[in-house]
N, C-alpha and C. Protein backbone atom coordinates (compact mmCIF):
# COMPACT_ATOMS: atom_id res chain seq x y z
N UNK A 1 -87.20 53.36 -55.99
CA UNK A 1 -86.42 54.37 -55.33
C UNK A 1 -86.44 54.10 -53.85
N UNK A 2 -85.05 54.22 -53.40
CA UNK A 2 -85.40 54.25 -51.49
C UNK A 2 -85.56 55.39 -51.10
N UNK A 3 -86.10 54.92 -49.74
CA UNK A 3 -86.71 56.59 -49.33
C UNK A 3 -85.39 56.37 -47.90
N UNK A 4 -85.28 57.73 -48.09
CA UNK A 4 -84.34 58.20 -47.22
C UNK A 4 -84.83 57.79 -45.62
N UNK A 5 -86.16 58.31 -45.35
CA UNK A 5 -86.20 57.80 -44.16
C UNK A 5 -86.38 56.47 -43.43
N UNK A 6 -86.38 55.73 -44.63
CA UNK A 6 -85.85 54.25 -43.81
C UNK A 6 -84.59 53.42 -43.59
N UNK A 7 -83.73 53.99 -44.21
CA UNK A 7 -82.32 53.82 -43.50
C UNK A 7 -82.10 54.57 -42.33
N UNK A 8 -82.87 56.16 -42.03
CA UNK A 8 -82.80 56.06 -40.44
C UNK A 8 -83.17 55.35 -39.80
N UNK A 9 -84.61 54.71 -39.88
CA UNK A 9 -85.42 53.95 -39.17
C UNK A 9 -84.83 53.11 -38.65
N UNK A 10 -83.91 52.32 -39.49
CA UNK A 10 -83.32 50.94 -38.76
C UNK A 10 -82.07 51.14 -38.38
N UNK A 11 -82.00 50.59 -37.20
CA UNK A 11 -81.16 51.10 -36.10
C UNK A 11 -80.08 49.40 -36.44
N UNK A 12 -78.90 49.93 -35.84
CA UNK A 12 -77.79 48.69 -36.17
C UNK A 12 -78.06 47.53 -35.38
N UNK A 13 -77.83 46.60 -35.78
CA UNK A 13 -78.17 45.52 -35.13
C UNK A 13 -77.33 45.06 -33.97
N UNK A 14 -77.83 44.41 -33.00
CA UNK A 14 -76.62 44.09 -31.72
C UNK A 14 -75.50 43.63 -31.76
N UNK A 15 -74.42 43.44 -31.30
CA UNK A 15 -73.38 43.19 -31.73
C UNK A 15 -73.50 41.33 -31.19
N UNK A 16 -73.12 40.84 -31.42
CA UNK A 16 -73.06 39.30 -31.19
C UNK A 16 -72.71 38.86 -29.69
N UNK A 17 -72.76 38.12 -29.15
CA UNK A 17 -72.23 37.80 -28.16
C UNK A 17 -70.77 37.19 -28.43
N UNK A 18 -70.48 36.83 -29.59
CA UNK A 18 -69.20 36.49 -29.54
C UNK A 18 -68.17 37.57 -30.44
N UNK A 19 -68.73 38.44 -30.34
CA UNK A 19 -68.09 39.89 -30.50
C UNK A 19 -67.11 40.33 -29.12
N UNK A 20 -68.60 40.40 -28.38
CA UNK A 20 -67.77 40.75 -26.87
C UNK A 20 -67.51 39.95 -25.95
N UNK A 21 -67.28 38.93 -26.23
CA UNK A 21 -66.56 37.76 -26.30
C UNK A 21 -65.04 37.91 -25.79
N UNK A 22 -64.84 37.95 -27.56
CA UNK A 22 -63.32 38.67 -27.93
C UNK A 22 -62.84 39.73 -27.57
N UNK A 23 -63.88 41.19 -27.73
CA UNK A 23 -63.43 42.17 -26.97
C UNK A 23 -63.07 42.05 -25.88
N UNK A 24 -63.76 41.35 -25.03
CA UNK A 24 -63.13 41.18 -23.33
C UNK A 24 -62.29 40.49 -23.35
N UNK A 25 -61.56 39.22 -23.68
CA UNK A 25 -60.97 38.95 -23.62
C UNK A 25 -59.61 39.47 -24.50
N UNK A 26 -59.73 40.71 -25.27
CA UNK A 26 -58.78 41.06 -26.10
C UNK A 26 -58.08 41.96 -24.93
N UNK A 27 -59.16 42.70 -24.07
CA UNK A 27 -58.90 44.03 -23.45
C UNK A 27 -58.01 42.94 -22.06
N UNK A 28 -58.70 41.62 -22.01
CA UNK A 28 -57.85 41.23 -20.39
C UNK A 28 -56.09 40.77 -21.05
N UNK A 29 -56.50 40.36 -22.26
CA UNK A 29 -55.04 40.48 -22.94
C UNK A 29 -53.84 41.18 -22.81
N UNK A 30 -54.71 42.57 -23.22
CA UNK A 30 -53.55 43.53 -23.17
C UNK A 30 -53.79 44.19 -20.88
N UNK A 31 -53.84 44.16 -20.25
CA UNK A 31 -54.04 44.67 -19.36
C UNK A 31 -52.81 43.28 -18.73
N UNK A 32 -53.22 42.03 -19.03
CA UNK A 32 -52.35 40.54 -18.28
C UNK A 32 -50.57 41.58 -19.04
N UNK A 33 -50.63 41.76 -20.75
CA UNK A 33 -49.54 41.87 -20.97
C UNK A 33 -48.55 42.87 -20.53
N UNK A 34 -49.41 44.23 -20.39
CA UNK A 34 -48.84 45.26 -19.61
C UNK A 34 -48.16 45.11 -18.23
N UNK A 35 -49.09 44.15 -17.65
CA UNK A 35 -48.70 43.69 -15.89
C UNK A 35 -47.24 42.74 -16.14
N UNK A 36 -47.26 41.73 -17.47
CA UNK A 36 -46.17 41.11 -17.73
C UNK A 36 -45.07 41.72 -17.90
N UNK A 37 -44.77 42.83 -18.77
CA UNK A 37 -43.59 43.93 -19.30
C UNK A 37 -43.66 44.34 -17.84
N UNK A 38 -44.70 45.22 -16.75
CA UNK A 38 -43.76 45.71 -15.49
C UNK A 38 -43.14 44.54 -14.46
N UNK A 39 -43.58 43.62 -14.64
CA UNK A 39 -43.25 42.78 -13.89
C UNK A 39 -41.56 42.32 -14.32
N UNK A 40 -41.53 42.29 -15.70
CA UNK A 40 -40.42 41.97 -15.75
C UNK A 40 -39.43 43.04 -16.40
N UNK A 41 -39.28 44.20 -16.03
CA UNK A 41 -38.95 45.29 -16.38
C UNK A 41 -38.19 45.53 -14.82
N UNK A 42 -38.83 45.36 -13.77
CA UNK A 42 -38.95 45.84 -12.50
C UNK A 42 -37.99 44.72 -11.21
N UNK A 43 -38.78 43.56 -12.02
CA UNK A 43 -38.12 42.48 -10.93
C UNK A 43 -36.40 42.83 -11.13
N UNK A 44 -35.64 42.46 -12.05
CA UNK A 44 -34.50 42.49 -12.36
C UNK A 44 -33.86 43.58 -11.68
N UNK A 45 -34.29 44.62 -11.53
CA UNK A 45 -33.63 46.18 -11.30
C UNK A 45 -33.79 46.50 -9.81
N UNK A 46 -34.66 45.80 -9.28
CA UNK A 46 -35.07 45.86 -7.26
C UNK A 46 -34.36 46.29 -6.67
N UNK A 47 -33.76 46.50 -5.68
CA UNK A 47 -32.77 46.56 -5.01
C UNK A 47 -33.70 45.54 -3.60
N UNK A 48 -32.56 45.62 -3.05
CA UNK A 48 -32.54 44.44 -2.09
C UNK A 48 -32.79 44.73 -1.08
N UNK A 49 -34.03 44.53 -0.39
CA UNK A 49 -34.70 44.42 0.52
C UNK A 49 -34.03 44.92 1.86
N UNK A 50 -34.14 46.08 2.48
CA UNK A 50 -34.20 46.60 3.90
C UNK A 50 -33.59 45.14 4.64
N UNK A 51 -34.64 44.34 4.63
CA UNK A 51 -34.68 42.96 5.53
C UNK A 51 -33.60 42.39 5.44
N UNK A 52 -33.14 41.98 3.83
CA UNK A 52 -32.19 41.62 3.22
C UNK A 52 -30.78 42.07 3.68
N UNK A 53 -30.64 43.12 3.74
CA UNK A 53 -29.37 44.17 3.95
C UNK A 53 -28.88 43.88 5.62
N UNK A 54 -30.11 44.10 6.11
CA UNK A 54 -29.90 44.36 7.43
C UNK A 54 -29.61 42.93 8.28
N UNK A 55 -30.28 41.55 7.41
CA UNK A 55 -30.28 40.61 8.07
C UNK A 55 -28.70 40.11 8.37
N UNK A 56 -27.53 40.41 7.07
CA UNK A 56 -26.26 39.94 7.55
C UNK A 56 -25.59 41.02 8.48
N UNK A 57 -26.49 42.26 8.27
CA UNK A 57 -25.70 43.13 9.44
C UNK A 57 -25.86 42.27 11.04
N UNK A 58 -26.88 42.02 10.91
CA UNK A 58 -27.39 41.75 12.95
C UNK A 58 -26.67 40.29 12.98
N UNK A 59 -26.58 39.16 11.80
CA UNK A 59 -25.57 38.38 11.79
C UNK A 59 -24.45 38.14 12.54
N UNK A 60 -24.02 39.56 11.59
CA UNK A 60 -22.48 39.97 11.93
C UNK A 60 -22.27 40.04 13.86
N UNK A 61 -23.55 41.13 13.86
CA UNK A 61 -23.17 41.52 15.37
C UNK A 61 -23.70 40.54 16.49
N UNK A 62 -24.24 39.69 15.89
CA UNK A 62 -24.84 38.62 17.04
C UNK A 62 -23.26 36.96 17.04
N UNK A 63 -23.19 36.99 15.86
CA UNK A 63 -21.17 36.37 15.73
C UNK A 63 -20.24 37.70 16.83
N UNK A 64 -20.47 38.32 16.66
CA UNK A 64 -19.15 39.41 17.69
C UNK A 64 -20.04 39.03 18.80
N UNK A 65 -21.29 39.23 19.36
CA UNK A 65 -21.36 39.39 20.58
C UNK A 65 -21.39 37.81 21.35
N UNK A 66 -21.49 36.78 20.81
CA UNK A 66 -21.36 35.21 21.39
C UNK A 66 -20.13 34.88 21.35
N UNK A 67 -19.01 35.40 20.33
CA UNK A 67 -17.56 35.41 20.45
C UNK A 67 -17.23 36.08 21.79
N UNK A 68 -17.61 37.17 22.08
CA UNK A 68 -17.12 38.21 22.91
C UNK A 68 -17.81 37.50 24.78
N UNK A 69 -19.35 37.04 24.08
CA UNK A 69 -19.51 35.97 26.19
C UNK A 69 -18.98 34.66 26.36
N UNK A 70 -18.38 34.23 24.92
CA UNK A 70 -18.10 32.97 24.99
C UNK A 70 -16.59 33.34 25.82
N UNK A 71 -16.00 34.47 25.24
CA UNK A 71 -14.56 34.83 25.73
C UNK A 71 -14.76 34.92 27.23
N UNK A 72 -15.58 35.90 27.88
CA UNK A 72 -16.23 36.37 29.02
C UNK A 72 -16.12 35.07 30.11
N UNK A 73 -16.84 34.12 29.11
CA UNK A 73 -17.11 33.12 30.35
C UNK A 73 -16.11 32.13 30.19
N UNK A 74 -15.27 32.02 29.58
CA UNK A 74 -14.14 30.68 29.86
C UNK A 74 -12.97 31.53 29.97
N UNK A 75 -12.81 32.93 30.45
CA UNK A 75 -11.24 33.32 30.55
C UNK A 75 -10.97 34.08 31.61
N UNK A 76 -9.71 33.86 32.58
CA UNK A 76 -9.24 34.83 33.38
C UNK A 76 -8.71 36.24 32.92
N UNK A 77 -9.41 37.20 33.75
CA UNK A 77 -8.93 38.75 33.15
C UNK A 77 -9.47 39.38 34.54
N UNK A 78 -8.40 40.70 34.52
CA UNK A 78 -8.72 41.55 35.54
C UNK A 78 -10.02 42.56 35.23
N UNK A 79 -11.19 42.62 36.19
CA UNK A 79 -11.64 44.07 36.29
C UNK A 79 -11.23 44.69 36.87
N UNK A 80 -10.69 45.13 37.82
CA UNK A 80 -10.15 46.26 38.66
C UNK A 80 -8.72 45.51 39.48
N UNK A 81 -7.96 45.76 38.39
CA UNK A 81 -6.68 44.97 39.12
C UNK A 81 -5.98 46.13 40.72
N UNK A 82 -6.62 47.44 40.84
CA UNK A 82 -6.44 48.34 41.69
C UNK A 82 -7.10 47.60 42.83
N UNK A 83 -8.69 47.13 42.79
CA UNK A 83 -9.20 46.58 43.69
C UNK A 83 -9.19 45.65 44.12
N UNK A 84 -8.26 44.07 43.31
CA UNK A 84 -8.20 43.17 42.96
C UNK A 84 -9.41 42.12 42.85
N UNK A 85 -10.07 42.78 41.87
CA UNK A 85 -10.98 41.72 41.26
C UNK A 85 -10.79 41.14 40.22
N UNK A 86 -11.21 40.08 40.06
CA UNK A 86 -10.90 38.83 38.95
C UNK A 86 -11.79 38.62 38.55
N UNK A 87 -12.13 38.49 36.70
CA UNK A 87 -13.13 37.67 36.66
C UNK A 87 -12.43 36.45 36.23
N UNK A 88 -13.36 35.42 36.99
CA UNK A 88 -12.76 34.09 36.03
C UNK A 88 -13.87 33.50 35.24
N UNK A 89 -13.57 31.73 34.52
CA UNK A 89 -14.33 31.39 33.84
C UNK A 89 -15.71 30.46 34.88
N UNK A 90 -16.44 29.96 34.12
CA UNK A 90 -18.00 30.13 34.80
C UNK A 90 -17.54 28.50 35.53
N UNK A 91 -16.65 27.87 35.15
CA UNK A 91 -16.96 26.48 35.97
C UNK A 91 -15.67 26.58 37.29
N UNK A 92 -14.84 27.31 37.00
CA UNK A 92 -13.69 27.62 38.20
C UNK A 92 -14.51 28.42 39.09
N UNK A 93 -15.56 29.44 38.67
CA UNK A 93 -16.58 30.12 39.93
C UNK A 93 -17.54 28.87 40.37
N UNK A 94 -18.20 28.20 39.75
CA UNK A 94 -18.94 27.00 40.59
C UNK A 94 -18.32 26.47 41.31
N UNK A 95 -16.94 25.95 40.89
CA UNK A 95 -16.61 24.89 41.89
C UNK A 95 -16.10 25.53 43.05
N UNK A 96 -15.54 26.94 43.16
CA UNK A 96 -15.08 27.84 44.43
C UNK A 96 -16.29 27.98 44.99
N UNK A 97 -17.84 28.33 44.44
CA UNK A 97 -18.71 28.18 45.32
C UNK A 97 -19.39 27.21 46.10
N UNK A 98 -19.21 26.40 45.35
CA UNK A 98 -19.38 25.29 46.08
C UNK A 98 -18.68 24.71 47.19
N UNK A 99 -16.99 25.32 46.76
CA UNK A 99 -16.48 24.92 48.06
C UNK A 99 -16.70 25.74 49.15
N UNK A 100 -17.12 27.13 48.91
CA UNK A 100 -17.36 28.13 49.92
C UNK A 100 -18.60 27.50 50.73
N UNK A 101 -19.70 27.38 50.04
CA UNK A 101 -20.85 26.35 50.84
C UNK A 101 -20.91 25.98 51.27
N UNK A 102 -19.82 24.65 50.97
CA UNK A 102 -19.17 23.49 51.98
C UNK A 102 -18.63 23.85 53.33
N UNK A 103 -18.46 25.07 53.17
CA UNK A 103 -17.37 25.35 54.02
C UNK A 103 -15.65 25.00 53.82
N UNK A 104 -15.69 24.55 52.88
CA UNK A 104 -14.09 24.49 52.83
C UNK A 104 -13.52 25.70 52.47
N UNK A 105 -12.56 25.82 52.65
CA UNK A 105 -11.26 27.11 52.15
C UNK A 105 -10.92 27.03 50.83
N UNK A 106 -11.00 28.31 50.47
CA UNK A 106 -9.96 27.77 49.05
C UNK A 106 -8.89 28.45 48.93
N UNK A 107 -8.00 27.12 48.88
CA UNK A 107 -6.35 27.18 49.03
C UNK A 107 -5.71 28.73 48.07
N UNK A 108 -4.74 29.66 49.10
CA UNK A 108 -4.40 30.77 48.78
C UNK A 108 -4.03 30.34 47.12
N UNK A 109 -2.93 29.37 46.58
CA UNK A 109 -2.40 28.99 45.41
C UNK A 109 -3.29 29.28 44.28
N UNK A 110 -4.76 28.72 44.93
CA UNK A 110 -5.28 28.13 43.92
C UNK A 110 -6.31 29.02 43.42
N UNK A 111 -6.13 30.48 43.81
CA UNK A 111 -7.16 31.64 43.49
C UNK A 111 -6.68 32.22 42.44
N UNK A 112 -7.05 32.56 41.64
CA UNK A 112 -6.63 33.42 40.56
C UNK A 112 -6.61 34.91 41.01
């Protein structure tokens, strides 16, 4: 006959080392696969980056504003045609200053 109190007595035996083994590596399993499903759940659906958006905006406005000094500096146009000022382009002002330096005149004709 068994006696009842020796199946309390003995206590379960340890679990193996290659028990938890597997357990750990079962549990990094599912934790890698979960990170896999948001990862690719998430990437696809993003929207596009602040940086992204904004980078062809300043694009845009840095093309208008080198169009707009490139215009500035190679073209005759009035600022204050009341006061008669002119701007002209940047190498027709060197060479008038230069002649001013010199001291030479510059011919009434040849002023814009």
């Amino acid at each position: 006959m068994s006696n009842p109190q020796q199946s309390h007595d003995q206590t379960d035996p340890e679990p193996s080392d290659r028990k938890i083994l597997f357990s750990a590596l079962g549990w990094l399993g599912v934790f890698f696969l979960f990170a896999l499903i948001v990862v690719i759940a998430y990437l696809p659906n993003r929207a596009a980056s602040q940086y992204e958006v904004d980078k062809e905006a300043r694009f845009e406005i840095k093309r208008n504003l080198d169009a707009r000094q490139e215009r500035l500096a190679t073209t005759y146009d009035w600022v204050s045609q009341s006061n008669g000022v002119v701007r002209v382009p940047i190498e027709r002002a060197m060479e008038l200053t230069v002649r001013e330096l010199r001291g030479q005149s510059v011919p009434e004709g040849r002023a814009p």
